[in-house]
C-alpha atoms as a PDB file:
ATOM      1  CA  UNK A   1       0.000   0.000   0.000  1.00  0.00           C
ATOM      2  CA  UNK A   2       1.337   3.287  -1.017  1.00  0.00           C
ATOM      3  CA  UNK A   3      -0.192   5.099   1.710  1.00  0.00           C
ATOM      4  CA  UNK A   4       1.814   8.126   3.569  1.00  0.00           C
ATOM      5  CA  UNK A   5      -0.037   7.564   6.733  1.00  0.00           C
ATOM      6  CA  UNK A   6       0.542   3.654   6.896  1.00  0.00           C
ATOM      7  CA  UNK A   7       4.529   4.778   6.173  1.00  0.00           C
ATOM      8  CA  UNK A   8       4.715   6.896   8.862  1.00  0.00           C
ATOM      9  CA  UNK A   9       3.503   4.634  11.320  1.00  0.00           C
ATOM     10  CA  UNK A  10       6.069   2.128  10.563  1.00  0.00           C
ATOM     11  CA  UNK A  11       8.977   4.975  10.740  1.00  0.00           C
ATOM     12  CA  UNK A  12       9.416   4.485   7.251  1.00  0.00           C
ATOM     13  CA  UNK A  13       8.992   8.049   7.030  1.00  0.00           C
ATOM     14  CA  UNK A  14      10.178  10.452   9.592  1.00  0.00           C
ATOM     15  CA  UNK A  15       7.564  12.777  11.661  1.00  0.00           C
ATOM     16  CA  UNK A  16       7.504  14.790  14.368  1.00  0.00           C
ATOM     17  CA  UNK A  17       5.469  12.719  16.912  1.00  0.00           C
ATOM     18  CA  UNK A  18       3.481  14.348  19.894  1.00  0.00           C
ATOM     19  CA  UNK A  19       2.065  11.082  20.990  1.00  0.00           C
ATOM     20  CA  UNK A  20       2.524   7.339  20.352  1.00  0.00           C
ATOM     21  CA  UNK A  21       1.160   3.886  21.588  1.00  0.00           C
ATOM     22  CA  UNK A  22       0.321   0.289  20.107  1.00  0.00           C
ATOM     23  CA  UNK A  23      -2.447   1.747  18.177  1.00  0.00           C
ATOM     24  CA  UNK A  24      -2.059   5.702  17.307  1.00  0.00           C
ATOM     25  CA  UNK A  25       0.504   8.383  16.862  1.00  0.00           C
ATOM     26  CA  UNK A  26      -0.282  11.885  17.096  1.00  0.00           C
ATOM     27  CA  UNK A  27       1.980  14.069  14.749  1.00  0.00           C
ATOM     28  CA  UNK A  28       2.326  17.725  13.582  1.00  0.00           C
ATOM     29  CA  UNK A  29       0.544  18.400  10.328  1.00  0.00           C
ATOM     30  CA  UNK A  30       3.127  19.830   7.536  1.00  0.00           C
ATOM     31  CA  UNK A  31       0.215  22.134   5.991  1.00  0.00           C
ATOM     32  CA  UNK A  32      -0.497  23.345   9.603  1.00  0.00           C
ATOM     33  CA  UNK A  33      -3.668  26.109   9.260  1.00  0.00           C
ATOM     34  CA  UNK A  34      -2.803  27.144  12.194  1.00  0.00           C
ATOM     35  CA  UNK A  35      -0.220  27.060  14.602  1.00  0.00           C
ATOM     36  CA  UNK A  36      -0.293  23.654  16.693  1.00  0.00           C
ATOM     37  CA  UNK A  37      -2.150  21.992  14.271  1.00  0.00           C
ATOM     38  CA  UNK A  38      -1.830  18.312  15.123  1.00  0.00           C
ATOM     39  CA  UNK A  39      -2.985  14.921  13.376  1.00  0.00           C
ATOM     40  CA  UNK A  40      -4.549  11.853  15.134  1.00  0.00           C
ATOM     41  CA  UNK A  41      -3.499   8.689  13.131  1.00  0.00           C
ATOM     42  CA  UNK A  42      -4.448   5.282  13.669  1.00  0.00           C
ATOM     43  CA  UNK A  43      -1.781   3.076  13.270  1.00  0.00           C
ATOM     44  CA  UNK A  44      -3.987   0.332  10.986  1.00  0.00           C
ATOM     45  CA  UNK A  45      -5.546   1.629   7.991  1.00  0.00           C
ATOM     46  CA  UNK A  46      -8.984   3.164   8.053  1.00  0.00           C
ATOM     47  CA  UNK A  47      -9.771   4.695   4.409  1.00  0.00           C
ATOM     48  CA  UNK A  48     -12.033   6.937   6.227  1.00  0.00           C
ATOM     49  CA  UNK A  49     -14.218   7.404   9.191  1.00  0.00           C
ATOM     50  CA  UNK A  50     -16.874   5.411   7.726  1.00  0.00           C
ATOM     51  CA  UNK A  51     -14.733   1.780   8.496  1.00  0.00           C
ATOM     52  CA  UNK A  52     -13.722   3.111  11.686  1.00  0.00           C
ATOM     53  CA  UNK A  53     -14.604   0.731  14.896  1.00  0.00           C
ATOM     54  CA  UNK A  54     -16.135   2.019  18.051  1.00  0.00           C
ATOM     55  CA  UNK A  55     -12.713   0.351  20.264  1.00  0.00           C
ATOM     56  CA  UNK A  56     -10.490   2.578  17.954  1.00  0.00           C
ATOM     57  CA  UNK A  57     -13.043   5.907  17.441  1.00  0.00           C
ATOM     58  CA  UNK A  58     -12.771   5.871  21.261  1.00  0.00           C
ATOM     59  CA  UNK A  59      -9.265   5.539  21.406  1.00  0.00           C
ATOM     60  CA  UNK A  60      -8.973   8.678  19.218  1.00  0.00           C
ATOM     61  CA  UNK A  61     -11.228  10.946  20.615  1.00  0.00           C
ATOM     62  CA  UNK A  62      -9.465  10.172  24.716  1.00  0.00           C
ATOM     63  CA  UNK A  63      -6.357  11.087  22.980  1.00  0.00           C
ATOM     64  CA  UNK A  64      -7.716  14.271  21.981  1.00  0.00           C
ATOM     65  CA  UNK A  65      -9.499  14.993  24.510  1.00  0.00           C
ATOM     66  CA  UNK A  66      -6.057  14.382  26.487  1.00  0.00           C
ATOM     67  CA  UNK A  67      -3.675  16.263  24.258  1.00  0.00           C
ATOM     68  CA  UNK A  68      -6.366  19.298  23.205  1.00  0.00           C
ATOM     69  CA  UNK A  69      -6.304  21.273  26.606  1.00  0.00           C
ATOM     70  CA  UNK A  70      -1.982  20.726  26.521  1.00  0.00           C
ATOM     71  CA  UNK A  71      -2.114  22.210  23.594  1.00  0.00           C
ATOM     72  CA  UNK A  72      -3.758  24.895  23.923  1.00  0.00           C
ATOM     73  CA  UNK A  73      -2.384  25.725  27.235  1.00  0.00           C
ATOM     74  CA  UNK A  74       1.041  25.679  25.790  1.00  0.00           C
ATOM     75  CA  UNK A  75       0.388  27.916  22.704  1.00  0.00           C
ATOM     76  CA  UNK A  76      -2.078  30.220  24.807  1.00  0.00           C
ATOM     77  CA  UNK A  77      -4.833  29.451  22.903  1.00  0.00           C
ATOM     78  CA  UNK A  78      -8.899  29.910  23.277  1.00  0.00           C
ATOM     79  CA  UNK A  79     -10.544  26.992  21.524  1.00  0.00           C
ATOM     80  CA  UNK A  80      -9.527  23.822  19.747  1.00  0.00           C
ATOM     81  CA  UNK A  81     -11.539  22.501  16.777  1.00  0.00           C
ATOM     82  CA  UNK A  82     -11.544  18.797  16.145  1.00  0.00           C
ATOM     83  CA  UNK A  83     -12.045  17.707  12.238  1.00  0.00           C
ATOM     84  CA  UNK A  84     -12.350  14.647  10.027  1.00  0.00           C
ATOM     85  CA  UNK A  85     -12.770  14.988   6.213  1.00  0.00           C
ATOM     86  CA  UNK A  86     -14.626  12.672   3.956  1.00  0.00           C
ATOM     87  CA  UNK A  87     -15.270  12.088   0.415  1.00  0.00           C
ATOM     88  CA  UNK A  88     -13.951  14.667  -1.655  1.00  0.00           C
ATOM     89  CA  UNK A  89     -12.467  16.807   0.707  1.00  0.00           C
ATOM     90  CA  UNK A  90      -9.787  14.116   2.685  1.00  0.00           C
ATOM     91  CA  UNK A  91      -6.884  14.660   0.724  1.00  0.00           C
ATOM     92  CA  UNK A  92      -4.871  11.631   2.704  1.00  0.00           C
ATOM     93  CA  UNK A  93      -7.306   8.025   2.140  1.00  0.00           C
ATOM     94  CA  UNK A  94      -6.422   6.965   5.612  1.00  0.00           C
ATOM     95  CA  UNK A  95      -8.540   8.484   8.291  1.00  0.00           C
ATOM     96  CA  UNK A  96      -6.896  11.356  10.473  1.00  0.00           C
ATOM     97  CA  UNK A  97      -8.386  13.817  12.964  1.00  0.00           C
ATOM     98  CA  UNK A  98      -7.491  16.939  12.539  1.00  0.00           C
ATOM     99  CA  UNK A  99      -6.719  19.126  16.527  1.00  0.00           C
ATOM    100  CA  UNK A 100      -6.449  23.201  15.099  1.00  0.00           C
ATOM    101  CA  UNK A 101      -5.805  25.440  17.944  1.00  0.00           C
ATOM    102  CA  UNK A 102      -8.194  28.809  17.332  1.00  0.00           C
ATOM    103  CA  UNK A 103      -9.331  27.352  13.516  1.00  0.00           C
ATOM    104  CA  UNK A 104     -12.110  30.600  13.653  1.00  0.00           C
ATOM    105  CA  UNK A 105      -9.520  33.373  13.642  1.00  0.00           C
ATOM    106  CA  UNK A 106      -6.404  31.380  11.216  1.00  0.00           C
ATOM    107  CA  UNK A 107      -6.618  33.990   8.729  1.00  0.00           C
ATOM    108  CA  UNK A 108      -4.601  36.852  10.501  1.00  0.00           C
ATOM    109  CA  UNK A 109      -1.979  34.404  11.694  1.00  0.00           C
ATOM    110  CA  UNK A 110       1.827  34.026  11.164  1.00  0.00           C
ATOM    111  CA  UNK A 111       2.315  30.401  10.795  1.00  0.00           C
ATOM    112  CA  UNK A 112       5.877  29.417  12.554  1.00  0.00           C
ATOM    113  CA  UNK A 113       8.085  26.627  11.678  1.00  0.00           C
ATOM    114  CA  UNK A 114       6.729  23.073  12.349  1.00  0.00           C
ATOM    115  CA  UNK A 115       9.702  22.692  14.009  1.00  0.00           C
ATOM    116  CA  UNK A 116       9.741  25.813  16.277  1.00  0.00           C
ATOM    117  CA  UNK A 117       5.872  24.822  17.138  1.00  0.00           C
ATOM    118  CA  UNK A 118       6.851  21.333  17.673  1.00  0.00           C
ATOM    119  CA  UNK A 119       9.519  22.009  20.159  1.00  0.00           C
ATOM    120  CA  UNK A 120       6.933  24.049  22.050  1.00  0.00           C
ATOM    121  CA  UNK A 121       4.689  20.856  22.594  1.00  0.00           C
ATOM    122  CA  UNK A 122       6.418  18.139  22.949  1.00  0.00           C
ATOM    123  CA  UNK A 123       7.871  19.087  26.593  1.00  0.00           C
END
């Protein structure tokens, strides 16, 4: 499977990782919207929400609803908007949730480095 997801889960394809267990990583997205914009990936392949289990739809929404008020905190941030595309619009054909820190007001902001905003979150 060419899949860029799937190849970054099995370090074939290096990523800054927030978060990592037996089943999901959580990594910074490289077309951030906004700063701290993070991706929830499962591990196995889901094409899309729509295949998704209850177990592992759980599993992703604990670890945002762990990681969401860190990263907000660190980046001083007001609201967190949580985000799965479908059909047309997912880009990547393995399912991902999106975490965007303040998604309402991205159009005024200077996006930093993924690196710079990476640094600030993984601590």
């Amino acid at each position: 499977m060419d899949c860029i997801f799937c190849k970054i889960a099995k370090k074939e394809i290096p990523s800054n990782i927030l978060y990592e267990d037996n089943d999901l990583m959580v990594i910074m997205d490289l077309g951030p919207v906004n700063n701290g914009h993070v991706l929830v990936i499962p591990k196995e392949h889901y094409t899309d929400y729509m295949e998704l289990d209850n177990e592992m739809a759980g599993k992703m929404l604990k670890v945002a609803q762990d990681l969401g008020p860190k990263i907000m905190q660190k980046l001083d941030k007001s609201s967190l908007t949580l985000l799965i595309n479908y059909g047309e619009d997912q880009k990547v054909k393995h399912l991902h949730l999106h975490l965007i820190p303040n998604f309402s007001s991205r159009n005024n902001v200077k996006i930093k480095p993924i690196s710079e905003t990476f640094e600030i979150l993984k601590n």
